[in-house]
C-alpha atoms as a PDB file:
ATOM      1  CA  UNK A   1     -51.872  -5.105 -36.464  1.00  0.00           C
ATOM      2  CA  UNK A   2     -48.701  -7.371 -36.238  1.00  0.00           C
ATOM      3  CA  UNK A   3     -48.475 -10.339 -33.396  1.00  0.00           C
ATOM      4  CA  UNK A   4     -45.725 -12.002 -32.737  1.00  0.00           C
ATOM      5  CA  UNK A   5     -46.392 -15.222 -30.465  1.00  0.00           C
ATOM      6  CA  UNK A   6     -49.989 -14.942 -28.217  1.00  0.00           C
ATOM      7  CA  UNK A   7     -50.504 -12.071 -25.770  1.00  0.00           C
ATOM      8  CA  UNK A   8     -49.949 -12.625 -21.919  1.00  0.00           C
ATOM      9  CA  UNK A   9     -53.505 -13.290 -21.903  1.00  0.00           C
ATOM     10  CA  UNK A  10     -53.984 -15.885 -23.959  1.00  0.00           C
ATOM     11  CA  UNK A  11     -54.664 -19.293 -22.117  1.00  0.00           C
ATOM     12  CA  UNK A  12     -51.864 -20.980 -24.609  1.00  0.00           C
ATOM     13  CA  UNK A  13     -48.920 -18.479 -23.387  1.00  0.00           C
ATOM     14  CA  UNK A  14     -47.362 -20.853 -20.972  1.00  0.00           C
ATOM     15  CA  UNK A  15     -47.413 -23.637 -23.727  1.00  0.00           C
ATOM     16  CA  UNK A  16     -45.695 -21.252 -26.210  1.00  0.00           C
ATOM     17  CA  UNK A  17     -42.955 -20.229 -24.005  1.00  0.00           C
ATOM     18  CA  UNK A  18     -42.557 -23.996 -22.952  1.00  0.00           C
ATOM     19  CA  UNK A  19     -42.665 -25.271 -26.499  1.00  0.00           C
ATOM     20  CA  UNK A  20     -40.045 -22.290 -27.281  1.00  0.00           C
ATOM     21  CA  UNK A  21     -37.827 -23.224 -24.435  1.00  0.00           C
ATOM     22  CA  UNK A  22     -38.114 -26.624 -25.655  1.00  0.00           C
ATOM     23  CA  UNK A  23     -36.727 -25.887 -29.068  1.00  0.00           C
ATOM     24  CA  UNK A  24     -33.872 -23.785 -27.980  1.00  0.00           C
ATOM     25  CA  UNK A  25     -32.700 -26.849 -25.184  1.00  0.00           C
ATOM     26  CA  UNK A  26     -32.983 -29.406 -28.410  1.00  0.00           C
ATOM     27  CA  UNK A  27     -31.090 -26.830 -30.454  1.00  0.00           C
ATOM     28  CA  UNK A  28     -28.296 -26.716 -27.460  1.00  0.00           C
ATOM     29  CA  UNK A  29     -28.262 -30.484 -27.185  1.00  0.00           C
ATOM     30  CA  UNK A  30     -28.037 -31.055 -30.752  1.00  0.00           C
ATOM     31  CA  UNK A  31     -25.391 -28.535 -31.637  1.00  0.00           C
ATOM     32  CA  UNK A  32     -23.278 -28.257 -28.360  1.00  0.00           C
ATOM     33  CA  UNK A  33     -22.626 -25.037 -27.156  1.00  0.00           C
ATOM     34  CA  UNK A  34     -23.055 -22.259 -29.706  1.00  0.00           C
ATOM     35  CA  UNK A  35     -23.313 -18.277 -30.411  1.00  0.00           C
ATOM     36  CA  UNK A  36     -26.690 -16.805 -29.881  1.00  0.00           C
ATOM     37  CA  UNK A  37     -26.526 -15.830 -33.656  1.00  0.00           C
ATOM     38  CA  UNK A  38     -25.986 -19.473 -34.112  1.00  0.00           C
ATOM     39  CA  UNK A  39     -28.995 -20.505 -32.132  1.00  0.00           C
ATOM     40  CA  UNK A  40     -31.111 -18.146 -33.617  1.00  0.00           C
ATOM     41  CA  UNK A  41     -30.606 -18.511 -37.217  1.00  0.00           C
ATOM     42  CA  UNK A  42     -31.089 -22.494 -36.629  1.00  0.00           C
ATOM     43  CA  UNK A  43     -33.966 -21.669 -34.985  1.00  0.00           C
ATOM     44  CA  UNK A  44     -35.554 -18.814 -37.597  1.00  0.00           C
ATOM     45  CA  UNK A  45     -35.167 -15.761 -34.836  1.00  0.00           C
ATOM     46  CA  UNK A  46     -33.022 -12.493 -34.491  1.00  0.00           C
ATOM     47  CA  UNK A  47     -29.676 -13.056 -32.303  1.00  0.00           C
ATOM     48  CA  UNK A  48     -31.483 -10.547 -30.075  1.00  0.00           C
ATOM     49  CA  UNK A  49     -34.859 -12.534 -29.909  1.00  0.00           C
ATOM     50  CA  UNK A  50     -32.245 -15.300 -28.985  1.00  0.00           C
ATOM     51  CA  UNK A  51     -30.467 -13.811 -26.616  1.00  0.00           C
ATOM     52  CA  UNK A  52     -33.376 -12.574 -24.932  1.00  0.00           C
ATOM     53  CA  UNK A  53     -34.795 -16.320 -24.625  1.00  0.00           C
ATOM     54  CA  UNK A  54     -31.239 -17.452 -23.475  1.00  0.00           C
ATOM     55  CA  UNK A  55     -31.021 -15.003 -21.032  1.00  0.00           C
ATOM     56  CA  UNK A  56     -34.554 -16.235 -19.572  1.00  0.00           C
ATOM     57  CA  UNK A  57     -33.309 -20.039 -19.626  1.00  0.00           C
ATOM     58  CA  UNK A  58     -29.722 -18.722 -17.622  1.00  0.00           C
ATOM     59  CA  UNK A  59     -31.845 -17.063 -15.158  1.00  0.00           C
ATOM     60  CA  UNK A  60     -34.050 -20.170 -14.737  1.00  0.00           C
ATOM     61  CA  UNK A  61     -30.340 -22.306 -14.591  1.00  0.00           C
ATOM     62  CA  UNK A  62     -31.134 -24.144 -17.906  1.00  0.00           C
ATOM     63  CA  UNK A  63     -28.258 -22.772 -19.693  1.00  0.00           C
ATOM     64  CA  UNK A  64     -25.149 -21.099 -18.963  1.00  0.00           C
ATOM     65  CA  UNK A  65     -23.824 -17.657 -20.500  1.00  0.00           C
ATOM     66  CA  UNK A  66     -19.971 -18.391 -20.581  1.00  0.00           C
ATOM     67  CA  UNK A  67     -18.463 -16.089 -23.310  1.00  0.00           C
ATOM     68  CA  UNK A  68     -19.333 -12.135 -24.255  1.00  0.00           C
ATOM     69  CA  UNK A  69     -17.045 -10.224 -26.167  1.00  0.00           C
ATOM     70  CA  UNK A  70     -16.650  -6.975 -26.945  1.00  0.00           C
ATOM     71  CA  UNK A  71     -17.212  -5.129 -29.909  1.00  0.00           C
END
């Protein structure tokens, strides 16, 4: 079996999304305003593990989603 990050019922989830969060905000303040791609090979993840995480943070109002293009 293959884990990737705790389960939902591990006691440490909240910390591990937080310290996550954390990373990606650092990466943002650090860098400016990026691609997801960008943000997620800075940070060792897939654009679409990225995205997903920036998507999260935009629904909280932590970041903001201004450019999508089409392919």
């Amino acid at each position: 079996m293959i884990a990737i990050g705790p389960r939902a019922t591990d006691p440490g989830t909240d910390e591990w999304w937080t310290d996550l969060n954390a990373e990606i905000l650092d990466c943002l303040a650090e860098g400016g305003a990026m691609a997801p791609a960008d943000v997620g090979r800075r940070l060792g993840m897939s654009e679409g593990a990225a995205v997903s995480c920036l998507s999260m943070l935009a629904q909280e109002g932590k970041v903001r989603i201004c450019l999508v293009e089409r392919r």
